[in-house]
Protein backbone atom coordinates (compact mmCIF):
# COMPACT_ATOMS: atom_id res chain seq x y z
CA UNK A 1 0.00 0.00 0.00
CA UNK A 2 1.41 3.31 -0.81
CA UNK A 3 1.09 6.22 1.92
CA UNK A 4 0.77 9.88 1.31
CA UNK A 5 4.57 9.78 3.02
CA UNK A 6 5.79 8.27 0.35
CA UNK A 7 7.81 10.28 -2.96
CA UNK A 8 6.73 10.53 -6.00
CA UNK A 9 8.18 11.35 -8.83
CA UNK A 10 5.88 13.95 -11.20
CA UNK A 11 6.97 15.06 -14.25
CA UNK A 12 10.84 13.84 -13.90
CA UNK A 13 10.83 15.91 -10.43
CA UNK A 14 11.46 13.86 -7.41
CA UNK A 15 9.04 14.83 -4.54
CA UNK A 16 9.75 14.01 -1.06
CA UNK A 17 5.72 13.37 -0.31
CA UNK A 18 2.22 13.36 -1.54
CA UNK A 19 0.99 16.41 -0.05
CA UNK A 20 0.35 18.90 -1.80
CA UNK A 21 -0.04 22.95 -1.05
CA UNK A 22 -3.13 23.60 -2.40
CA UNK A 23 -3.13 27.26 -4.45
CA UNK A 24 -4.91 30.23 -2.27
CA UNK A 25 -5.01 33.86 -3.08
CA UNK A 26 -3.00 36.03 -0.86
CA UNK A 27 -3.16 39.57 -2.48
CA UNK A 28 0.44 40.24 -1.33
CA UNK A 29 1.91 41.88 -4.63
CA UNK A 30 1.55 44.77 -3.74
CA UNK A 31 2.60 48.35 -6.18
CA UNK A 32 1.42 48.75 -9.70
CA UNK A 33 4.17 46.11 -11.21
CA UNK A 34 2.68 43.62 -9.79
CA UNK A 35 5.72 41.70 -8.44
CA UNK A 36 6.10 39.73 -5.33
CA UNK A 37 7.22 40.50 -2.26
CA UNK A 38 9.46 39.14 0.59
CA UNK A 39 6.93 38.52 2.96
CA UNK A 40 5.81 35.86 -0.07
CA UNK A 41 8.96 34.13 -0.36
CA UNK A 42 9.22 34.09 3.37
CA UNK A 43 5.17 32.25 2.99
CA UNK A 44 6.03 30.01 0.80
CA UNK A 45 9.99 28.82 2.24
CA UNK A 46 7.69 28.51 5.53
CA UNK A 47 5.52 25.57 3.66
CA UNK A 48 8.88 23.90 1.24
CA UNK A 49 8.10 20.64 3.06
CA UNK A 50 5.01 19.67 1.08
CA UNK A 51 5.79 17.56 -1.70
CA UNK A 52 4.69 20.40 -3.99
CA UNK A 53 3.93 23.76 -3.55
CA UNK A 54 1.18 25.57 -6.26
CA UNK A 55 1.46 28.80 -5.91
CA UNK A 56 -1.54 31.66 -5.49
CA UNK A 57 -2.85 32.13 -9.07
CA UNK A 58 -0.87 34.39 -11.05
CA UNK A 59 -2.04 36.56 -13.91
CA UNK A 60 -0.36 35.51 -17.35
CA UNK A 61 -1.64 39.17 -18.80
CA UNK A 62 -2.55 42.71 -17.51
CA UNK A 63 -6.22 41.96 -18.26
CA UNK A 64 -5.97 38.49 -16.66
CA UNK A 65 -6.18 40.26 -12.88
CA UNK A 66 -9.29 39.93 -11.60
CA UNK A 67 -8.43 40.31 -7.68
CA UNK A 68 -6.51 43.64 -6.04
CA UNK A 69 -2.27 42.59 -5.59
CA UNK A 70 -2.42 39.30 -7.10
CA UNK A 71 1.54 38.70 -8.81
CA UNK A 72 1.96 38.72 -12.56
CA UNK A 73 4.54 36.88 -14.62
CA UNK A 74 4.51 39.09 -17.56
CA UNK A 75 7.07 41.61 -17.21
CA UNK A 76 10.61 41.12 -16.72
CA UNK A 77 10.42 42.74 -13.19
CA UNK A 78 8.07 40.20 -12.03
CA UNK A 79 10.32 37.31 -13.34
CA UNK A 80 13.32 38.59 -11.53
CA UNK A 81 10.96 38.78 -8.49
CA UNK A 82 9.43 35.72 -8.69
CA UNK A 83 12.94 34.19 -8.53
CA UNK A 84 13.61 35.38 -4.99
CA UNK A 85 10.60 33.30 -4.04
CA UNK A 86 11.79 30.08 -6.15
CA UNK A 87 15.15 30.31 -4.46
CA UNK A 88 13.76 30.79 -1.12
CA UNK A 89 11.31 27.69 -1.73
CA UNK A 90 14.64 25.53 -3.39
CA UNK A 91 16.91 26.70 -0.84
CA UNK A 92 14.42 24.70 1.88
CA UNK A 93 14.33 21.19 -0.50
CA UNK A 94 11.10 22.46 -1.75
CA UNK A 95 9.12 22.30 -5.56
CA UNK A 96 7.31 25.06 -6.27
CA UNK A 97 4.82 25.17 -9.50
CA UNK A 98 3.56 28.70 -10.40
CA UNK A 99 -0.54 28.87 -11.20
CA UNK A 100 -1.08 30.38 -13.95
CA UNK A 101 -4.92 32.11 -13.67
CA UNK A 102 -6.97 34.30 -15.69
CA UNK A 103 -9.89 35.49 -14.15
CA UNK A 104 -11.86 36.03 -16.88
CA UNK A 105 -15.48 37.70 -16.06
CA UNK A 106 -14.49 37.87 -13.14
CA UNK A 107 -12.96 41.22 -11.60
CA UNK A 108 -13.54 44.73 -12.30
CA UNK A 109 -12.00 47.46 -15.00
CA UNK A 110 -10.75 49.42 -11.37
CA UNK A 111 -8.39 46.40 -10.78
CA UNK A 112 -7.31 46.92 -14.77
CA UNK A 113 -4.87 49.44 -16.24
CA UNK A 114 -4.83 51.22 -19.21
CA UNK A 115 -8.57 51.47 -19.70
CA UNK A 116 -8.65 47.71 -19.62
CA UNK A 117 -12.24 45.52 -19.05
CA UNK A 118 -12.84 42.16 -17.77
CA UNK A 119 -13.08 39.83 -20.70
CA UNK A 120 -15.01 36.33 -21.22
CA UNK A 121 -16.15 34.04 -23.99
CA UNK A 122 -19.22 35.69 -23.82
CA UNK A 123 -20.88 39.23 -23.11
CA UNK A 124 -22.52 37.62 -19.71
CA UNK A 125 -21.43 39.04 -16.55
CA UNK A 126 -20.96 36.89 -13.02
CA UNK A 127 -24.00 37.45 -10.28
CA UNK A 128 -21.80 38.87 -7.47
CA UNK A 129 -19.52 41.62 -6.50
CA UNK A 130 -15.66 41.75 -6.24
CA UNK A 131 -12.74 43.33 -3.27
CA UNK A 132 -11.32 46.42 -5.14
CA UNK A 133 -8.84 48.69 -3.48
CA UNK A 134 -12.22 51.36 -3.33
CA UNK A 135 -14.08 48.36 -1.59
CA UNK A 136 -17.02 46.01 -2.96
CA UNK A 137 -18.37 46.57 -6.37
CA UNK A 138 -20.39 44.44 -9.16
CA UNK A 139 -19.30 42.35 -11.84
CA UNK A 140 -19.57 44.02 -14.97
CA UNK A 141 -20.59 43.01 -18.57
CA UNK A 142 -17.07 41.41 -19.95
CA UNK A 143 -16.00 42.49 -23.10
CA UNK A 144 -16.47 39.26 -25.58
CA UNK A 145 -13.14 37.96 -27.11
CA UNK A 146 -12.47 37.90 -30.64
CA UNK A 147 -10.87 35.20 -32.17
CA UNK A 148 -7.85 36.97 -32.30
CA UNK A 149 -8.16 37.83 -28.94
CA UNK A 150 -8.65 34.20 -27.97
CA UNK A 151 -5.50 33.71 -29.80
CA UNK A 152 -3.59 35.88 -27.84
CA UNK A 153 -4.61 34.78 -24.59
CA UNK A 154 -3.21 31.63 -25.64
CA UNK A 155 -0.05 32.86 -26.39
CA UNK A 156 -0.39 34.54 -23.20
CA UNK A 157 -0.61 31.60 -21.45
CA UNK A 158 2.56 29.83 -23.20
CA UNK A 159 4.60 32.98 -22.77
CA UNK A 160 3.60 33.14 -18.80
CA UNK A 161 4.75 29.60 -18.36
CA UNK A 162 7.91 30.17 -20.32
CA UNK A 163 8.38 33.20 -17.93
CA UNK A 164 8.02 30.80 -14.81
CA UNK A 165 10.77 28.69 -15.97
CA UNK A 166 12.99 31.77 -16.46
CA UNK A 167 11.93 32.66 -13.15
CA UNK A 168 13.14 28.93 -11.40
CA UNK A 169 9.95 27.34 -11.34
CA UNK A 170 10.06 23.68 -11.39
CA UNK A 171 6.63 23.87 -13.39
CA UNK A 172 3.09 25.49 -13.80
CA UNK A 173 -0.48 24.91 -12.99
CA UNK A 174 -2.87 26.06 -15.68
CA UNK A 175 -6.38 26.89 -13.99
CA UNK A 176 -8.90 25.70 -15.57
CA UNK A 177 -11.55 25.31 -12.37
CA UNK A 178 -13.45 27.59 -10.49
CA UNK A 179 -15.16 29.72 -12.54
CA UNK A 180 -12.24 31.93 -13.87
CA UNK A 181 -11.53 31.92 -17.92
CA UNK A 182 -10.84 28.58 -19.19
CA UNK A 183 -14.01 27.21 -16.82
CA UNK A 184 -15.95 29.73 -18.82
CA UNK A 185 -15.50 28.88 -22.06
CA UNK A 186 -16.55 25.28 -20.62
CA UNK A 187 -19.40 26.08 -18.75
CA UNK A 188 -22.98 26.30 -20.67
CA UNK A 189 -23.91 29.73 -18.52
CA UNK A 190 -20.88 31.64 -19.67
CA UNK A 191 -20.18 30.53 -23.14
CA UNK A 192 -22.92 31.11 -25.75
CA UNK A 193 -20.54 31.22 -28.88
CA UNK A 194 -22.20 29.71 -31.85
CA UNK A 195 -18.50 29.28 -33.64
CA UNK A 196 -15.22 27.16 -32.99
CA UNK A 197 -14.70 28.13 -29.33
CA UNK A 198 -18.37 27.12 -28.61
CA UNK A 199 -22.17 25.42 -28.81
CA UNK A 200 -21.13 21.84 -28.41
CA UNK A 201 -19.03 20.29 -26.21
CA UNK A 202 -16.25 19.65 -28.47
CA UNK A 203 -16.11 23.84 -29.21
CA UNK A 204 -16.27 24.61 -25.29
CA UNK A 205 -13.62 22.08 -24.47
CA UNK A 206 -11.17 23.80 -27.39
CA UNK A 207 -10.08 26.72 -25.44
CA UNK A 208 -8.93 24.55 -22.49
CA UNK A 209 -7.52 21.92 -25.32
CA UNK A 210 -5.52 24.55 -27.13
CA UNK A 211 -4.33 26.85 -23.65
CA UNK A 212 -2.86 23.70 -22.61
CA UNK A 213 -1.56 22.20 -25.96
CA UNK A 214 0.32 25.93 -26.29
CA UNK A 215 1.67 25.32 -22.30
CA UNK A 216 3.05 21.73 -22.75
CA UNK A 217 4.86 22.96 -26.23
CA UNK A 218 6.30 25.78 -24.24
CA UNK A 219 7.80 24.40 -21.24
CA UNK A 220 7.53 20.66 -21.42
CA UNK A 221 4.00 18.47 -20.85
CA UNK A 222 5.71 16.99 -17.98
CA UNK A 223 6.71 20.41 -16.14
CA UNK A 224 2.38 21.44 -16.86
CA UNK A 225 -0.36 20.21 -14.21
CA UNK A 226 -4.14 21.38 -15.02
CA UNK A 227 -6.56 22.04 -12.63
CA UNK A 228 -10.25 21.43 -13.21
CA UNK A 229 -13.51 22.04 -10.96
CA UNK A 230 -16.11 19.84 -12.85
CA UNK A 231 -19.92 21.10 -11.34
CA UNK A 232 -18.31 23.65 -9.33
CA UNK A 233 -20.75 26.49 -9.04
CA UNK A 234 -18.61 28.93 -7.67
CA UNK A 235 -18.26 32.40 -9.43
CA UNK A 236 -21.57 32.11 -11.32
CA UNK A 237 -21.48 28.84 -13.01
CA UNK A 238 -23.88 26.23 -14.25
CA UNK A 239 -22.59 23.20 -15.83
CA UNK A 240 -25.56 20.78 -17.18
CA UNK A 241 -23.53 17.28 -18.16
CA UNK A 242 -19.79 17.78 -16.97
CA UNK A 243 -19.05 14.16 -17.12
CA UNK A 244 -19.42 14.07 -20.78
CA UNK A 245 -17.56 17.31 -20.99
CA UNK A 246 -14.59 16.71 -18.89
CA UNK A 247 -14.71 12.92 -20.21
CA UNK A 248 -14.18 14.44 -23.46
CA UNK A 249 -11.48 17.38 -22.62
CA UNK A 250 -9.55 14.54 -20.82
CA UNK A 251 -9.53 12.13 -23.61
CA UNK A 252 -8.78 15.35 -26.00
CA UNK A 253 -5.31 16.29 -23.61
CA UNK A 254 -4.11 12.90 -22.42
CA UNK A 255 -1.35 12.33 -25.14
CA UNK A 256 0.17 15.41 -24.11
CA UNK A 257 2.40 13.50 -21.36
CA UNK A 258 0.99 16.08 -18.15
CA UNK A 259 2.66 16.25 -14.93
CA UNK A 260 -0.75 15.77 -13.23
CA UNK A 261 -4.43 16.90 -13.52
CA UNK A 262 -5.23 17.98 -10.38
CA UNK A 263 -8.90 17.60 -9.44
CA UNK A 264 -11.14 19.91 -6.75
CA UNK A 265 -13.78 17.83 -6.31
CA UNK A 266 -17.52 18.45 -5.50
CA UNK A 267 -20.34 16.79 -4.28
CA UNK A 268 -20.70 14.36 -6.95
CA UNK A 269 -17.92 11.35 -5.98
CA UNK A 270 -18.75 9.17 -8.39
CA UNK A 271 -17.79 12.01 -11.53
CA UNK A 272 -14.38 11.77 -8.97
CA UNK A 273 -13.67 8.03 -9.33
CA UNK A 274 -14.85 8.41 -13.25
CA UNK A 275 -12.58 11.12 -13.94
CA UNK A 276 -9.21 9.44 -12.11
CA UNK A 277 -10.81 6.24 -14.17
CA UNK A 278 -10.30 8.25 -17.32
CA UNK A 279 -6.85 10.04 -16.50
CA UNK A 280 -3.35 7.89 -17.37
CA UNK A 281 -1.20 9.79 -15.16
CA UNK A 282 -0.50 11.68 -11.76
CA UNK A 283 -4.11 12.36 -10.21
CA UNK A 284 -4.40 15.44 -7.66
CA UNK A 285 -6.75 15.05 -5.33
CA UNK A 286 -8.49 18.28 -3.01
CA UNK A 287 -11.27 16.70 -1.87
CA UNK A 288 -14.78 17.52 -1.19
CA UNK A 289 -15.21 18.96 2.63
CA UNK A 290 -17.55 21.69 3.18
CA UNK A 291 -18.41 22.90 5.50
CA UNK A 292 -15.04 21.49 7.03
CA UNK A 293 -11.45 22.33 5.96
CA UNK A 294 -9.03 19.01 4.51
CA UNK A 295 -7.79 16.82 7.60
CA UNK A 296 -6.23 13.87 8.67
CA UNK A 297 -8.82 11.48 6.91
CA UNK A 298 -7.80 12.94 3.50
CA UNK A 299 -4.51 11.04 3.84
CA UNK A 300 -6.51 7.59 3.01
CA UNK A 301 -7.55 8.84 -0.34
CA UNK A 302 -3.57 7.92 -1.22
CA UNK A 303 -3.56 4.71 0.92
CA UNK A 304 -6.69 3.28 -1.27
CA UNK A 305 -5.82 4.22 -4.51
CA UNK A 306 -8.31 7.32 -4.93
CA UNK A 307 -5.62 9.94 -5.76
CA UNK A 308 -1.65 9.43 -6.38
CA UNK A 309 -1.59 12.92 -4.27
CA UNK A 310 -3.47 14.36 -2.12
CA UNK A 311 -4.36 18.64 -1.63
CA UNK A 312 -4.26 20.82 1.56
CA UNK A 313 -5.48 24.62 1.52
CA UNK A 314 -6.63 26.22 4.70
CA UNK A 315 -4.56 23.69 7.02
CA UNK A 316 -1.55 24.84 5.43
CA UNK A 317 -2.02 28.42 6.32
CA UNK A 318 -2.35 27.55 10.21
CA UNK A 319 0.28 25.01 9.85
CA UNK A 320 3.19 25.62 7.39
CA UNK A 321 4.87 22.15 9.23
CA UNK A 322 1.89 20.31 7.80
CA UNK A 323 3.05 17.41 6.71
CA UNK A 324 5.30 16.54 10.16
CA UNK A 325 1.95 17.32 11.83
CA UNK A 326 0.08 14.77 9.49
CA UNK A 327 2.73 12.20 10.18
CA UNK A 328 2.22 12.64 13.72
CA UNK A 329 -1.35 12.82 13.63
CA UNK A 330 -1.68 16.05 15.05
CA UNK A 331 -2.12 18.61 16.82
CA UNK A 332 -3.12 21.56 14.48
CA UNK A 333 -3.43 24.84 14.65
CA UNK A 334 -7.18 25.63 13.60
CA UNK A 335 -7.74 28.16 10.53
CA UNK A 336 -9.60 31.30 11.24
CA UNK A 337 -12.11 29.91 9.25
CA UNK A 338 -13.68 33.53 10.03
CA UNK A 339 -11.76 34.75 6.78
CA UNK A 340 -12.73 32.55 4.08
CA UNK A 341 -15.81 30.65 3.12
CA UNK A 342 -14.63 27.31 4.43
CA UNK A 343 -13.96 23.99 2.37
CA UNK A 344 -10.12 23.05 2.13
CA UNK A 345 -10.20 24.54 -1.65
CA UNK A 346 -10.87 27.91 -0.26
CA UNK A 347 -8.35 30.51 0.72
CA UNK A 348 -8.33 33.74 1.95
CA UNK A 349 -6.32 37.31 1.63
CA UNK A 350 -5.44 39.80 3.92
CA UNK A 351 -7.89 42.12 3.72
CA UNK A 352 -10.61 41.04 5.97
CA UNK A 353 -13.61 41.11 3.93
CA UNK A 354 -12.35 39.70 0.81
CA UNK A 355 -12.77 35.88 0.13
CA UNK A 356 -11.34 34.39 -2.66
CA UNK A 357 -11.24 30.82 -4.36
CA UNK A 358 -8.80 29.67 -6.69
């Protein structure tokens, strides 16, 4: 029986454990460029001893922010700042995989420079408001994408990963879950494109096909993970048959040779086991737990075969030693579960009203 103690090797990286840091928005880049800080590198060094590390989703364009002092990597600045954190993390026997998020719909043209909007497949804005730096406001109406746009967000993507490697990442997380771009094009509610990037399933799948196609050819397909929230309602989102559309997006991507696909589950278990069924490789676990945060039990999802790894959020915050504390069974420090919704998935930032998942 294989234990979530165990290493694993993902992607031709070594990994001293299963456990995996779980990506949470931190809203720590603070200043217009964007660029991390030292309090982040100190964050994530704190946490090296997970098996991987994902990082907080990080915008692969200007219009990709949807959140206030999220980190870019699209300018040389934030490359050379994002390395302080890589070293920090490498220096500690730590892998560290950047997230690489657009947020789509969802966000507001305050958070945006240069007279930028909020962009989506479609012209159908999110039910909900959003932090800004001048407090809670509405989603707005995002600006449709042409198919030239679509094309550069693409390219977008591929050029963000190739900036992670620059920056001593060991690899990236595309994220494809929770209601942020690439969920959008997916999702029936958000994408109501009659041409190649929608109406059936095989046109919403294509975005996610091609943003992940461009990522592997970049940097590798074993250095690329992709993250995927099938039936996840959060951020506005309505998904009628997501086992025939993730069925199909899997079978479309799984000759690409991924690190991982790295599943946060819902209610539905059984679309769980079909999924990691369908998938040939590395299977990321963050299991369903609302209204409680990941714990101990988790750790048998490895032990039985359910996941080859297995995904802490909100435990990590309280506990950056997590898994020592695992392997001892305890104790833990409790999350101020006060500051974010609540379900290990979810994360929180500092500024106390502001919940974010990603």
């Amino acid at each position: 029986m294989t234990t979530a103690f165990e290493p694993i090797v993902l992607g031709g990286t070594r990994l001293a454990n299963r456990i995996v840091m779980a990506p949470m928005t931190r809203s720590r880049a603070y200043g217009p460029g964007a660029e991390p800080t030292e309090l982040m590198a100190t964050y994530y060094a704190q946490r090296a001893s997970a098996g991987l590390i994902v990082t907080e989703g990080v915008q692969p364009s200007m219009v990709g922010q949807g959140y206030p002092d999220t980190p870019g990597l699209h300018s040389p600045g934030q490359v050379r700042a994002w390395r302080t954190v890589t070293d920090a993390v490498h220096r500690e026997g730590g892998v560290i995989f950047a997230q690489l998020m657009h947020t789509g719909r969802i966000g507001h043209p305050s958070l945006l420079p240069d007279g930028l909007v909020p962009v989506g497949p479609s012209a159908v804005a999110a039910q909900g408001r959003v932090y800004t730096h001048e407090g809670l406001k509405d989603f707005v109406t995002p600006k449709e994408l042409s198919e030239a746009e679509i094309r550069q967000t693409i390219a977008d993507f591929a050029n963000a990963a190739h900036n992670a490697v620059e920056a001593g990442f060991d690899g990236v997380e595309i994220h494809g879950a929770n209601g942020y771009l690439i969920h959008q094009f997916l999702a029936d509610n958000t994408n109501h494109r009659s041409d190649a990037w929608g109406g059936g399933v095989e046109g919403r799948i294509r975005f996610a096909v091609d943003v992940t196609t461009a990522v592997a050819e970049a940097i590798g397909g074993r250095r690329v993970g992709l993250r995927i929230s099938p039936g996840n309602r959060y951020n506005d989102i309505v998904e009628d048959n997501p086992g025939e559309v993730y069925g199909t997006l899997l079978k479309r991507i799984r000759n690409l040779d991924l690190g991982y696909l790295h599943l946060m589950e819902g209610p539905d278990s059984a679309l769980t086991a079909q999924l990691r069924k369908a998938w040939p490789g590395a299977f990321v676990l963050n299991p369903f737990t609302h209204p409680d945060v990941t714990g101990l039990d988790a750790l048998k999802l490895v032990d039985d075969g359910s996941a080859d790894m297995v995904a802490y959020g909100a435990l990590f915050l309280a506990n950056p030693d997590l898994p020592r504390r695992l392997a001892a069974g305890g104790p833990f420090n409790a999350p101020d579960q006060s500051t974010f919704y609540g379900g290990d998935h979810r994360g929180y930032t500092d500024y106390p009203t502001l919940t974010v998942t990603v």
